[in-house]
N, C-alpha and C. Protein backbone atom coordinates (compact mmCIF):
# COMPACT_ATOMS: atom_id res chain seq x y z
N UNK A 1 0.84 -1.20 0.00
CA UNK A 1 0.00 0.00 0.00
C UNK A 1 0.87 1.25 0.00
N UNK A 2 0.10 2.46 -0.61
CA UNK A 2 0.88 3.41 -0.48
C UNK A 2 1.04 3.86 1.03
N UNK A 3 2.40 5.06 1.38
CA UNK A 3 2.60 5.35 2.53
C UNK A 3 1.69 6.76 2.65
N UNK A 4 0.69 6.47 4.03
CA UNK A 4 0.09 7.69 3.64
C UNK A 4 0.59 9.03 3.54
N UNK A 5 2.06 9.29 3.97
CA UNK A 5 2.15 11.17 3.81
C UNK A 5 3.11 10.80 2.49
N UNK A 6 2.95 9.98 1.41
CA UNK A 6 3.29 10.12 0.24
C UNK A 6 2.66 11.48 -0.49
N UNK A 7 2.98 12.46 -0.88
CA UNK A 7 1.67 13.26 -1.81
C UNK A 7 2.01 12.69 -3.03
N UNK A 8 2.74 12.28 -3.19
CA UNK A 8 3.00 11.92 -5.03
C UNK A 8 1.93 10.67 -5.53
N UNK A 9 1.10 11.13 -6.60
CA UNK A 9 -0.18 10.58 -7.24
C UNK A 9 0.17 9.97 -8.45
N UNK A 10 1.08 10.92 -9.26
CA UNK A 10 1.71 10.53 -10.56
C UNK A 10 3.18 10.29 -10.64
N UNK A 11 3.21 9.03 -12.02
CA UNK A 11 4.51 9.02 -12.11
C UNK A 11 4.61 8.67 -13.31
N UNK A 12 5.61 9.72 -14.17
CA UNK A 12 5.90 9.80 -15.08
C UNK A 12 7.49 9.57 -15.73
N UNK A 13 7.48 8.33 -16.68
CA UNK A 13 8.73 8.12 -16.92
C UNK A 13 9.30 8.65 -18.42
N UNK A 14 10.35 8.29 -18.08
CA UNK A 14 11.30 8.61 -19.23
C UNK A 14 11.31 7.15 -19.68
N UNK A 15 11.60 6.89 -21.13
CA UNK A 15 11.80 5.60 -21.71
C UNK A 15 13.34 5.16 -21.93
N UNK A 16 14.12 5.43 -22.70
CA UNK A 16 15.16 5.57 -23.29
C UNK A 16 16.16 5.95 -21.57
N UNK A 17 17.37 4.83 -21.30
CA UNK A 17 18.18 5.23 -19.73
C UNK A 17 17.18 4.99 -19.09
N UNK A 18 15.75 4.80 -18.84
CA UNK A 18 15.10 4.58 -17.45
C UNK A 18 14.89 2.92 -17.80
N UNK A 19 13.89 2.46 -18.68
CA UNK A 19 13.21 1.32 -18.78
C UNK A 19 13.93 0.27 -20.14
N UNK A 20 14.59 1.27 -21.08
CA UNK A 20 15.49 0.34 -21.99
C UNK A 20 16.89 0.88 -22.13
N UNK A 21 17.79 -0.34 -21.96
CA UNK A 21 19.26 0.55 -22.46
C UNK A 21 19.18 0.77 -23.82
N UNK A 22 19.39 1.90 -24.17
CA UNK A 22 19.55 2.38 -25.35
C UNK A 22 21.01 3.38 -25.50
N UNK A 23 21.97 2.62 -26.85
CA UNK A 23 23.33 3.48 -26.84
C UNK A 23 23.57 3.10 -28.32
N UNK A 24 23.75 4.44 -29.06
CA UNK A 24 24.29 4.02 -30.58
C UNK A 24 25.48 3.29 -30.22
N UNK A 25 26.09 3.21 -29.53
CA UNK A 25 27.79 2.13 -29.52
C UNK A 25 27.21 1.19 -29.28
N UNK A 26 26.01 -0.02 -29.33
CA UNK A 26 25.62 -1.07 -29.14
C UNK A 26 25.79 -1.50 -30.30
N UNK A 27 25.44 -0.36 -31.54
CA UNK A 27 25.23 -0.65 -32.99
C UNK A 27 26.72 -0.30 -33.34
N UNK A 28 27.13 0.30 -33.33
CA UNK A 28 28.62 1.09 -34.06
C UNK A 28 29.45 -0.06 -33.93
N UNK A 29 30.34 -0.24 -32.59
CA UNK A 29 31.16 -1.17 -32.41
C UNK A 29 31.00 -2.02 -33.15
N UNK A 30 29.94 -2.47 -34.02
CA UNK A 30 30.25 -3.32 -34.64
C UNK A 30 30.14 -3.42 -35.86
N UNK A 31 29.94 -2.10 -36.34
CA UNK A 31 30.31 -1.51 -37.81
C UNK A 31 31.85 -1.53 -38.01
N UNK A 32 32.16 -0.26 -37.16
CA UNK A 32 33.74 0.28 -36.92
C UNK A 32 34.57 -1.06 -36.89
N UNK A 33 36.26 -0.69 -37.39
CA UNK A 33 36.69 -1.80 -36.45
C UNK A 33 37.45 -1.88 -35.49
N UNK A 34 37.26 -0.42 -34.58
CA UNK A 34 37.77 -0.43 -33.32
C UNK A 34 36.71 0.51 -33.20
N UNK A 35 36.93 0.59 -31.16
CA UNK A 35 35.76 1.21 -30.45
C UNK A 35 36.22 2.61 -30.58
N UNK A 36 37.43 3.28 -30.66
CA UNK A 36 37.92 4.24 -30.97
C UNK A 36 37.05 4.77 -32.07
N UNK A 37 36.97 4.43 -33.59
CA UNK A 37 36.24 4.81 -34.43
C UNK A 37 35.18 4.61 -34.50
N UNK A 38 34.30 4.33 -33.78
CA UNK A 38 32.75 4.56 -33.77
C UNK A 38 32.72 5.58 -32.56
N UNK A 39 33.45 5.58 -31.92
CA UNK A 39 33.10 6.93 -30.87
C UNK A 39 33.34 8.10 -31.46
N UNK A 40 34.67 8.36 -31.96
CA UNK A 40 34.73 9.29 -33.09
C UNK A 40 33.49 9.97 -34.36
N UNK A 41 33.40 8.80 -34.58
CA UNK A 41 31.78 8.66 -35.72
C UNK A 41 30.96 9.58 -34.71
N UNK A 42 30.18 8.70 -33.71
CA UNK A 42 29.36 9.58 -32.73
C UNK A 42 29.49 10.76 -32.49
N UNK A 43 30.87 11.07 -32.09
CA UNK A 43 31.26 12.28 -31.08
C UNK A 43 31.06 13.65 -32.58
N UNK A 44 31.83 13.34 -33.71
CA UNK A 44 31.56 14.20 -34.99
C UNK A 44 30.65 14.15 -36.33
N UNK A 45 29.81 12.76 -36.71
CA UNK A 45 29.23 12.20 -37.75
C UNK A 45 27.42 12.47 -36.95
N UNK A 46 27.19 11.15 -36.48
CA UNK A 46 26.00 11.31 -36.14
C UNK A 46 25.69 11.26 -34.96
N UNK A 47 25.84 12.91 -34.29
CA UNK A 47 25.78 12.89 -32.97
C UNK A 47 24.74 13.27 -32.23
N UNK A 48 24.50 13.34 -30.83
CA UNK A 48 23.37 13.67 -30.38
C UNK A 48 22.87 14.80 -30.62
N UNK A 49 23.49 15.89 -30.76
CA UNK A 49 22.61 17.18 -30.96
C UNK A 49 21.58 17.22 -32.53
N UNK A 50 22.27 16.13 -33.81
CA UNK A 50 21.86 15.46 -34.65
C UNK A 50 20.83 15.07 -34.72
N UNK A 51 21.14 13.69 -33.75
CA UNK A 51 19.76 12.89 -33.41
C UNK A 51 18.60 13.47 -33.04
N UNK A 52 18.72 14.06 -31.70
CA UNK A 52 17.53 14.84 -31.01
C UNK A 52 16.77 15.50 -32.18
N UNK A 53 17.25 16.15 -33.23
CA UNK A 53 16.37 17.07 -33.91
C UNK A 53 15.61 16.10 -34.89
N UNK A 54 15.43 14.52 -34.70
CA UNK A 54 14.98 13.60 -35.32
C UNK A 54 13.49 13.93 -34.28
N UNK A 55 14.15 13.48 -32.77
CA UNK A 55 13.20 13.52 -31.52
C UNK A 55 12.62 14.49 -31.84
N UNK A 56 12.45 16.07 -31.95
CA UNK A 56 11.91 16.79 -32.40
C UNK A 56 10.77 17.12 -33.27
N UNK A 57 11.19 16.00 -34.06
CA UNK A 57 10.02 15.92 -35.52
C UNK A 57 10.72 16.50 -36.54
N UNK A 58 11.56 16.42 -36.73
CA UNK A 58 12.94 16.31 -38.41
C UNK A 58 12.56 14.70 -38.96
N UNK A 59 12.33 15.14 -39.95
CA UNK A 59 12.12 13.83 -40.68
C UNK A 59 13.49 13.01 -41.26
N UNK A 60 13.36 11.40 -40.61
CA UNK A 60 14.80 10.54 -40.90
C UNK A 60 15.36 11.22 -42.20
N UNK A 61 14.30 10.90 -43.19
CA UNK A 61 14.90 10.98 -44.60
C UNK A 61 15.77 12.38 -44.84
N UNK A 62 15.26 13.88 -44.29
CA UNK A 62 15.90 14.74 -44.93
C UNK A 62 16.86 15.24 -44.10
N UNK A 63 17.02 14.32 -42.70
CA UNK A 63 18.38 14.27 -41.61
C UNK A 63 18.90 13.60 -42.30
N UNK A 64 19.41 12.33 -42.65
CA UNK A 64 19.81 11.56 -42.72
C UNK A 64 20.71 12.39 -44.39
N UNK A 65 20.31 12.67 -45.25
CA UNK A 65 20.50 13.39 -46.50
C UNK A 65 21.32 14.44 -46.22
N UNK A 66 21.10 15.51 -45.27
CA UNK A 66 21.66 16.38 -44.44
C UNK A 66 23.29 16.04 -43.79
N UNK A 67 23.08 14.90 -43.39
CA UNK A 67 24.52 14.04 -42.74
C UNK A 67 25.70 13.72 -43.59
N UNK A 68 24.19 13.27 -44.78
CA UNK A 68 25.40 12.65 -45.62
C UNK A 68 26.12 13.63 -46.73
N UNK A 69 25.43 15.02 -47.32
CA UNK A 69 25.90 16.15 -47.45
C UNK A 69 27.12 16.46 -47.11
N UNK A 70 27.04 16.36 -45.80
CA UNK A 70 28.04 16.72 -44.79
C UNK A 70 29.54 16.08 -45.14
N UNK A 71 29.27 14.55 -44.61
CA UNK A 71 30.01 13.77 -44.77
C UNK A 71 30.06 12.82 -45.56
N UNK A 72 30.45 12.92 -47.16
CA UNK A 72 30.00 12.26 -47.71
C UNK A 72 30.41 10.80 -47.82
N UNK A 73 31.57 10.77 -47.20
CA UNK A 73 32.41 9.52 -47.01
C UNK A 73 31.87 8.52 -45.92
N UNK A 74 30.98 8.55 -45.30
CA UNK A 74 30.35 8.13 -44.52
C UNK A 74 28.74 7.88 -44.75
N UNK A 75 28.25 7.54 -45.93
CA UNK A 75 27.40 7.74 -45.87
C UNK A 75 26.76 6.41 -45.89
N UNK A 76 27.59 5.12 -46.03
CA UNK A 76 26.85 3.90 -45.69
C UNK A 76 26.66 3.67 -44.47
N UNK A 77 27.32 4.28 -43.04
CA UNK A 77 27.05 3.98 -41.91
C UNK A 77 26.22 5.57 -41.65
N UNK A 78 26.15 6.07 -42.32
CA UNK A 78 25.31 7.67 -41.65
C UNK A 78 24.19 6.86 -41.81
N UNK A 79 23.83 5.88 -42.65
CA UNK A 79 22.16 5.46 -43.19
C UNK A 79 21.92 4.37 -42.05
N UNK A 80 22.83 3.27 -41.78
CA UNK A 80 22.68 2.59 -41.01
C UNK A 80 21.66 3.22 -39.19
N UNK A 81 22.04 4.25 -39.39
CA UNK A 81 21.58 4.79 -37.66
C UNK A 81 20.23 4.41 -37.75
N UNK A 82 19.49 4.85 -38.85
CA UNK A 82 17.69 3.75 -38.46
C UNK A 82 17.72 3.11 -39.06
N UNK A 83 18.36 2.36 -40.31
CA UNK A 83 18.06 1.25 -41.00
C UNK A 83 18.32 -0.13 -40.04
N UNK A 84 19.41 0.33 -38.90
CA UNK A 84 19.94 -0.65 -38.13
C UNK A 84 19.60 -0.23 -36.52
N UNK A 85 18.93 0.92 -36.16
CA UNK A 85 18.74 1.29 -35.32
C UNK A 85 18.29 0.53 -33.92
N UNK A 86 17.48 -0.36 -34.29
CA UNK A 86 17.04 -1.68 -32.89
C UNK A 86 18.12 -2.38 -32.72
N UNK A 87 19.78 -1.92 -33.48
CA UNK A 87 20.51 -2.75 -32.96
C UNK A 87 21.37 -1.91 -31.61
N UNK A 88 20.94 -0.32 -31.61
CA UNK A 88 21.37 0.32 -30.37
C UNK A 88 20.68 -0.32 -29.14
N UNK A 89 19.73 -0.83 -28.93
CA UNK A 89 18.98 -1.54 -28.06
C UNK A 89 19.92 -2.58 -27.56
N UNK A 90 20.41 -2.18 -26.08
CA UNK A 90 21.09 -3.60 -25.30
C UNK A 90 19.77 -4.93 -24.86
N UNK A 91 19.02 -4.21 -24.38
CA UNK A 91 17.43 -4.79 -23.69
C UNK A 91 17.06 -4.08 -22.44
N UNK A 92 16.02 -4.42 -22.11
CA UNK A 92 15.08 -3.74 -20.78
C UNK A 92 16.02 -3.42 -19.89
N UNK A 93 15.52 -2.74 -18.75
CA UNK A 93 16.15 -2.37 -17.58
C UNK A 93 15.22 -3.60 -16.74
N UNK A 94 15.36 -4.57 -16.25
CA UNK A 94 14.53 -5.44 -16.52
C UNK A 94 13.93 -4.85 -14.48
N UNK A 95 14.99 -4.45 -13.64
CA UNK A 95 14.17 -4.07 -12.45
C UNK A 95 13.35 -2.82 -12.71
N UNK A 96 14.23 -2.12 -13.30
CA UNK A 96 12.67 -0.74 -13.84
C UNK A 96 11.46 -1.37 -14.25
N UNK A 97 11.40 -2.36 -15.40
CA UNK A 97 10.37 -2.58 -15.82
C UNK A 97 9.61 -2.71 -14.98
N UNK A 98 9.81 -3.95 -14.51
CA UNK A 98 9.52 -4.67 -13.05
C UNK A 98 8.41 -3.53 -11.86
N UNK A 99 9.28 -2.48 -11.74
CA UNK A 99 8.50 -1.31 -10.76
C UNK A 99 7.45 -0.50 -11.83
N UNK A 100 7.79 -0.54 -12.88
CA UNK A 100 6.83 -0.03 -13.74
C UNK A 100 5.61 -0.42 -13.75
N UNK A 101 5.67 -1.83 -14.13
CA UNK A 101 4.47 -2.59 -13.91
C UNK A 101 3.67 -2.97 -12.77
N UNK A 102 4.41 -2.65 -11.21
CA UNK A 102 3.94 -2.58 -10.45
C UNK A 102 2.93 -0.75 -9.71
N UNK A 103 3.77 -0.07 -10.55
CA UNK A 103 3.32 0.91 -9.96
C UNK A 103 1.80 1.12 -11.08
N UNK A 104 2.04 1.21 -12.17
CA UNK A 104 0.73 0.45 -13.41
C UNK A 104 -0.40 -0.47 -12.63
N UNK A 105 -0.32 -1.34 -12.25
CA UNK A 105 -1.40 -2.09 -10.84
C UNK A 105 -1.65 -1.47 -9.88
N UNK A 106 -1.11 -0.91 -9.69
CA UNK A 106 -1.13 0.08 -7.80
C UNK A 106 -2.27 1.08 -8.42
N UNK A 107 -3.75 0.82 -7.50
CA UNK A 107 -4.62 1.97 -7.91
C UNK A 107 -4.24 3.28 -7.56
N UNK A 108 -3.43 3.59 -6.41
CA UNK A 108 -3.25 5.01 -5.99
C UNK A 108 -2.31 5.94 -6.95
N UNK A 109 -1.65 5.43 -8.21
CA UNK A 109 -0.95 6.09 -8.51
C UNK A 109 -0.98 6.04 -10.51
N UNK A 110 -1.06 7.05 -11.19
CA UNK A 110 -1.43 6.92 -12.19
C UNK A 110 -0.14 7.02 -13.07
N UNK A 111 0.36 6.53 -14.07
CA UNK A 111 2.12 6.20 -14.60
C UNK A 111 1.50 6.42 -16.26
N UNK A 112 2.36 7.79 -16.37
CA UNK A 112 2.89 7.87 -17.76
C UNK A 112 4.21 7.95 -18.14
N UNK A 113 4.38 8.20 -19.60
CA UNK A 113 5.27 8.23 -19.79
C UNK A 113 5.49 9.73 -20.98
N UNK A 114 7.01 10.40 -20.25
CA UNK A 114 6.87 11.51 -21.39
C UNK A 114 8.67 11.50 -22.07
N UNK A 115 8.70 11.16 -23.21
CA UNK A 115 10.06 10.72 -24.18
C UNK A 115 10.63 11.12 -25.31
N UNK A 116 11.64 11.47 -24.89
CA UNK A 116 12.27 12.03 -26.56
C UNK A 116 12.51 11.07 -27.75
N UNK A 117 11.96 10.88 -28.57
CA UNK A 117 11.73 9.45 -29.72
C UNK A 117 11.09 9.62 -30.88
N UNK A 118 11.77 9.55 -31.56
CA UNK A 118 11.06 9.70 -33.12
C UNK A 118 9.38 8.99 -33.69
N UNK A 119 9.15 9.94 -33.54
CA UNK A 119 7.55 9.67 -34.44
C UNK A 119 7.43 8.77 -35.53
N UNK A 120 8.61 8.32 -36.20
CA UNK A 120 8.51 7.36 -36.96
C UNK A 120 9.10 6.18 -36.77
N UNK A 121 9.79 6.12 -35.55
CA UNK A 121 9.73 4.64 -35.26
C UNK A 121 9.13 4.16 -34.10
N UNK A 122 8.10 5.14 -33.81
CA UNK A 122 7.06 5.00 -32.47
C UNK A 122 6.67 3.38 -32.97
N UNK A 123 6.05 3.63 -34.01
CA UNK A 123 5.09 2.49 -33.93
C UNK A 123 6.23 1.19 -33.72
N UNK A 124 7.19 1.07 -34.22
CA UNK A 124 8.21 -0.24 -34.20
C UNK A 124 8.53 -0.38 -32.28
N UNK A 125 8.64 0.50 -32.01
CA UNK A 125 9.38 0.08 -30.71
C UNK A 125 7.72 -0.28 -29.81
N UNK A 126 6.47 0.17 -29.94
CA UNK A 126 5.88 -0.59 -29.24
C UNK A 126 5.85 -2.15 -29.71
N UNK A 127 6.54 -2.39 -30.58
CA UNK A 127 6.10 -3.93 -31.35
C UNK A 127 7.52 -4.60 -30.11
N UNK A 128 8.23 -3.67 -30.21
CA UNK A 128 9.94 -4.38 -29.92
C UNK A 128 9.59 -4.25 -28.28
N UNK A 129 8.92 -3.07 -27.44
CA UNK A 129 8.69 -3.07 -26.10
C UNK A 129 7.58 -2.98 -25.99
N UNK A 130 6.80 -4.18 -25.72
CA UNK A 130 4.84 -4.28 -26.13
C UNK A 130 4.83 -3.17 -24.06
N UNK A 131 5.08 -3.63 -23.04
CA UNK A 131 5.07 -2.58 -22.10
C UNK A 131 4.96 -1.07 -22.18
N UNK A 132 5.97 -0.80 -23.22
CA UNK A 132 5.20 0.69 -23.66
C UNK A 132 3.77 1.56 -23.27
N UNK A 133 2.75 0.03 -24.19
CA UNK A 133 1.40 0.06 -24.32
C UNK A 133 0.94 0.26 -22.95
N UNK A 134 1.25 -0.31 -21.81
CA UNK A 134 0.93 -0.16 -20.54
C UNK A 134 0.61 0.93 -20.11
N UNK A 135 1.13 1.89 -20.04
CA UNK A 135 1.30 3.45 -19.45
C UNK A 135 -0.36 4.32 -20.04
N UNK A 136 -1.37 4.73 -19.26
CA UNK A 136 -2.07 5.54 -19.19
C UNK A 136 -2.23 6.74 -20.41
N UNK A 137 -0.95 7.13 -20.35
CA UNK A 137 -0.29 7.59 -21.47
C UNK A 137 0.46 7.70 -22.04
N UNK A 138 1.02 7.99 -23.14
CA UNK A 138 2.61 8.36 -23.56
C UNK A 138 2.43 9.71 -24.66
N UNK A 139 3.49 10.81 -24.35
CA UNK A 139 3.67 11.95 -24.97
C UNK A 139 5.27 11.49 -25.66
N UNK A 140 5.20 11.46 -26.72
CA UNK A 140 6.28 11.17 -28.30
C UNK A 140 6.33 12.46 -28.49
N UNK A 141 7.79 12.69 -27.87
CA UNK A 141 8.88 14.18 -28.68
C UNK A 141 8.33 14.34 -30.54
N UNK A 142 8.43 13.57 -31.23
CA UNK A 142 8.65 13.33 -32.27
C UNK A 142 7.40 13.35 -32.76
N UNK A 143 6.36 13.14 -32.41
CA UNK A 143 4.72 13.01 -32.46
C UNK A 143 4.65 14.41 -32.59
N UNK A 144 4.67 15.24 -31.21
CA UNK A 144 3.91 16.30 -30.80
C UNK A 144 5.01 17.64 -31.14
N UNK A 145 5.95 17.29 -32.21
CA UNK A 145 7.24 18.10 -32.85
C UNK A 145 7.71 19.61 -31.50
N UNK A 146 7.57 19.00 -30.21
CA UNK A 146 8.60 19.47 -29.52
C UNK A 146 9.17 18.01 -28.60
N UNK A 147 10.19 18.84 -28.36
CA UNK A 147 10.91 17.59 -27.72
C UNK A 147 11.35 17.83 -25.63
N UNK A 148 11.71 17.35 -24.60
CA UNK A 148 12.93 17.85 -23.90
C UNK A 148 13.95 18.54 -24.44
N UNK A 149 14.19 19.56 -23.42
CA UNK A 149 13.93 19.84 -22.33
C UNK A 149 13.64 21.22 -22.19
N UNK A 150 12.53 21.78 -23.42
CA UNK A 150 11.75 22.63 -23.71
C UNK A 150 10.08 22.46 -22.66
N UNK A 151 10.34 23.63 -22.26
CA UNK A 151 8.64 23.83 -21.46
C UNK A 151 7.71 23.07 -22.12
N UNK A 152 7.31 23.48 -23.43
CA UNK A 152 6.04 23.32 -23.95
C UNK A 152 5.46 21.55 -23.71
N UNK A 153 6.20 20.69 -24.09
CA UNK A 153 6.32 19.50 -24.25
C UNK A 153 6.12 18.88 -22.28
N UNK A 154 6.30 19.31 -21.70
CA UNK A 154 6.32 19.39 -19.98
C UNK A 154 4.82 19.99 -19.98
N UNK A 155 4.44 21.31 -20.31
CA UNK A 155 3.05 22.14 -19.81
C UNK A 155 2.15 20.43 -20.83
N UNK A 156 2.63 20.47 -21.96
CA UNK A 156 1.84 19.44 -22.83
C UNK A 156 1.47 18.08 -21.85
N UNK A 157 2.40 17.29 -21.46
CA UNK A 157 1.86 16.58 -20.83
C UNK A 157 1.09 16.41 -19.35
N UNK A 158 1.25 18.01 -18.96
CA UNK A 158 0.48 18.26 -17.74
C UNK A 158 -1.23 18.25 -18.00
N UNK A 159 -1.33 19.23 -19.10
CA UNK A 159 -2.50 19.67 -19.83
C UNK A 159 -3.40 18.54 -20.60
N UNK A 160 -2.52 17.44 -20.62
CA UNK A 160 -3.53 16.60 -21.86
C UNK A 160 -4.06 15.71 -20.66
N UNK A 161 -2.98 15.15 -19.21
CA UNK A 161 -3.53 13.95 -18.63
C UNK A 161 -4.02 14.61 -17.23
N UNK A 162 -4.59 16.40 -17.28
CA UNK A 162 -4.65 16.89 -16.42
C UNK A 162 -3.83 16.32 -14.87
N UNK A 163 -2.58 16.50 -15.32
CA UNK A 163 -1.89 16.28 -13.74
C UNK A 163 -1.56 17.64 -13.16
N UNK A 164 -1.56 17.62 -11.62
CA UNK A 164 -1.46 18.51 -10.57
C UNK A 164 0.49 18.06 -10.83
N UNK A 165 1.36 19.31 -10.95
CA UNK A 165 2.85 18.80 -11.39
C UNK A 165 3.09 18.96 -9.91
N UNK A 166 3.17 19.45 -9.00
CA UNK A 166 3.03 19.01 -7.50
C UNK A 166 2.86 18.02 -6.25
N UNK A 167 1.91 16.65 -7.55
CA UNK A 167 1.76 15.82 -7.03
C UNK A 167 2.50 14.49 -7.77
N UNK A 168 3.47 14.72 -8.75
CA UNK A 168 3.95 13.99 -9.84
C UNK A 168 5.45 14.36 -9.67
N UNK A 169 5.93 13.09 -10.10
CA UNK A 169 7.49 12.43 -10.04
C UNK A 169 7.96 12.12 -11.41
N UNK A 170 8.77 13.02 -12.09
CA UNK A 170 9.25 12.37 -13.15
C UNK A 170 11.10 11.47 -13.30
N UNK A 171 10.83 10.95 -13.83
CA UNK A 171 12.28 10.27 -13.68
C UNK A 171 12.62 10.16 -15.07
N UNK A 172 14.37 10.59 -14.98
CA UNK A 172 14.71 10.74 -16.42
C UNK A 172 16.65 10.38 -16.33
N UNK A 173 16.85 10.18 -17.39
CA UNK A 173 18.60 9.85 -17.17
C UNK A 173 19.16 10.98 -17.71
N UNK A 174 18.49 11.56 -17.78
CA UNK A 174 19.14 13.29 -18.42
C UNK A 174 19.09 14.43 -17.63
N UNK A 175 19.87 14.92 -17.10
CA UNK A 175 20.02 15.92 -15.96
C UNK A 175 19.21 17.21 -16.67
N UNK A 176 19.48 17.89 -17.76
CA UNK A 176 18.91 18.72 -18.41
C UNK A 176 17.65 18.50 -18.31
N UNK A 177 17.05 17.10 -18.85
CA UNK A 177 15.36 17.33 -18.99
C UNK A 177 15.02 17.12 -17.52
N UNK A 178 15.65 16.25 -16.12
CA UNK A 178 15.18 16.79 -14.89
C UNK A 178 15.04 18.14 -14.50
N UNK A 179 16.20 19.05 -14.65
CA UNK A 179 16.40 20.02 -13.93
C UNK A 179 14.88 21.05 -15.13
N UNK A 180 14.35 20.99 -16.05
CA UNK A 180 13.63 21.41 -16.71
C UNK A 180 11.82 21.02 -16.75
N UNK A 181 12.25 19.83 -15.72
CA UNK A 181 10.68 19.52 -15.16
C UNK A 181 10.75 20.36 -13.97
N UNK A 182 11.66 20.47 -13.06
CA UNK A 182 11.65 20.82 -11.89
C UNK A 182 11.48 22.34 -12.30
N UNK A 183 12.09 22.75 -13.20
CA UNK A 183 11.25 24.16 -13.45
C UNK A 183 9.98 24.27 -13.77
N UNK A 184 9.39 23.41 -14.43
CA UNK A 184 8.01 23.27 -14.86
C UNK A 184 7.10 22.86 -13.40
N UNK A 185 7.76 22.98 -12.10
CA UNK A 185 7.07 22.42 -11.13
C UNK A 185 7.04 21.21 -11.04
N UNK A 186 7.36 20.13 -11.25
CA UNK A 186 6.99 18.60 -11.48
C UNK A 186 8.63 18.42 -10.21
N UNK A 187 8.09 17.42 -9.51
CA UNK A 187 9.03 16.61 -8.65
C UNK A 187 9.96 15.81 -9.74
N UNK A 188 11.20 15.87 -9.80
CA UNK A 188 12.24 15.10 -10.72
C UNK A 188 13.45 14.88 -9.91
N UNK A 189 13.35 13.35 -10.74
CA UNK A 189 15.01 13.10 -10.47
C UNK A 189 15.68 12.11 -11.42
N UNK A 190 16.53 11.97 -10.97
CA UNK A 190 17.92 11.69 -12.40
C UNK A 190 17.96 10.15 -12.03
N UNK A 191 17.63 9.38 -13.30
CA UNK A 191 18.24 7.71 -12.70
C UNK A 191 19.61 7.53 -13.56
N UNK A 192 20.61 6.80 -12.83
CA UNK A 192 21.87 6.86 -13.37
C UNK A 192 22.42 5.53 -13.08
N UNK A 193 21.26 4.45 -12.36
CA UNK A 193 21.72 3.26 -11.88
C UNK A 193 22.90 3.49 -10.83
N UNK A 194 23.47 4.27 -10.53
CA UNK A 194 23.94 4.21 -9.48
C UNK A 194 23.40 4.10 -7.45
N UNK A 195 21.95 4.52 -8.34
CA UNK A 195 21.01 4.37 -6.67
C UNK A 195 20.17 3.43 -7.70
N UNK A 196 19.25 2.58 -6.84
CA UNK A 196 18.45 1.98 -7.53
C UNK A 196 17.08 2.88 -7.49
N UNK A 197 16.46 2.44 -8.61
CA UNK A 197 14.85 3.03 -8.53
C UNK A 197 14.39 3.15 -7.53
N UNK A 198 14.18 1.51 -7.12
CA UNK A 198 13.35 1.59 -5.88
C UNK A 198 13.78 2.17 -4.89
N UNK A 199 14.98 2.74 -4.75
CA UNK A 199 15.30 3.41 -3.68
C UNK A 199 15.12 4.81 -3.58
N UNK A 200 15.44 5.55 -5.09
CA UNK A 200 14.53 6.34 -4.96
C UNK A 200 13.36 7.28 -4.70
N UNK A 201 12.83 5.96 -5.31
CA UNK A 201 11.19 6.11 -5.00
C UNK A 201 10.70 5.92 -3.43
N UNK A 202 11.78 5.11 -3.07
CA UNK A 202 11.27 5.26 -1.60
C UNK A 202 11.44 7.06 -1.02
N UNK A 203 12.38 7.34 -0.80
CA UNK A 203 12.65 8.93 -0.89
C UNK A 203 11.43 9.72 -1.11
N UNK A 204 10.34 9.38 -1.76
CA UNK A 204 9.23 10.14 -1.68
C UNK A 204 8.15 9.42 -1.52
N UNK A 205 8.55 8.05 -0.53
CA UNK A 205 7.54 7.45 0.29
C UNK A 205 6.12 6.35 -0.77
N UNK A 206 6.85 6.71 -1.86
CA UNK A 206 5.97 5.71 -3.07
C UNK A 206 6.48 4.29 -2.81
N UNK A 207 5.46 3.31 -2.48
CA UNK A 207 5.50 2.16 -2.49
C UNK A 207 4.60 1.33 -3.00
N UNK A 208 5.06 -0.12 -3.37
CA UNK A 208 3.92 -0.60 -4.80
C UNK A 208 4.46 -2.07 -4.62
């Protein structure tokens, strides 16, 4: 049961670092043929500030065209990033899941999810993580063409699943999009696997 001087009602996750490992070097390393040159690739070819503007709502095709512009010598592994993309996927966080699905059963507490993720491979990754489907709701960066760790996309998911951000916990592996809920009012904190979830969550007296 919940603890009663819990106030927290909602809980809202992050997908990507909370519930699946997700790392382009899952896929690279084994393009490249050292780990040196796929980090390189990453760090200057197709890097995160890149990616995100996919999360955003940039369409693969005229990123991806954009990259290879760029770099033209690279352009059989610039294509690979979604043609091969479920191979960045290590697998579940399998104890997150685990609390996910428990806090999902727990009537006192209502669990969404709000994620930076491309609108066009939404539909594949609920096939690849059917749990997804679980969550009350889910707000797609890439859907609703803003992304983290911009307000709008934060007021957005307050506004659509009418949550009180006062009474809601978001958890995220990105210090930026925490520290940017916590401006938006929303209780946040950073998972980094170095504390466990559940320990966390104990910290604000949520139990499930």
């Amino acid at each position: 049961m919940k603890a009663m001087n819990s106030k927290i009602k909602t809980i809202i996750f992050d997908l990507g670092g909370v519930l699946v490992d997700w790392d382009p070097m899952n896929l690279y390393k084994n393009v490249f043929e050292t780990e040196k040159e796929a980090r390189w690739f990453l760090d200057h070819v197709c890097t995160s500030d890149w990616n995100i503007e996919q999360d955003g709502g940039r369409l693969i095709a005229d990123a991806v065209a954009l990259k290879i512009a760029e770099f033209p010598g690279y352009k059989e592994q610039i294509e690979l990033f979604y043609t091969r993309w479920e191979e960045m996927f290590k697998g579940i966080i399998e104890e997150n899941v685990a609390i996910q699905q428990a806090l999902i059963k727990n009537p006192n507490y209502n669990v969404y999810a709000l994620t930076n993720w491309s609108g066009e491979k939404w539909k594949r990754s609920l096939e690849l993580f059917p749990f997804f489907k679980d969550f009350e709701g889910v707000v797609v960066s890439g859907t609703e063409k803003t992304r983290k760790p911009f307000d709008a996309i934060y007021q957005l998911i307050l506004s659509r699943y009418n949550i009180e951000p006062t009474t809601a916990l978001f958890i995220d592996d990105n210090l930026d999009n925490v520290n940017a809920a916590i401006k938006n009012g929303i209780n946040a904190v950073q998972f980094t696997g170095e504390i466990s979830l559940k320990n966390m969550l104990s910290r604000y007296y949520i139990n499930f």
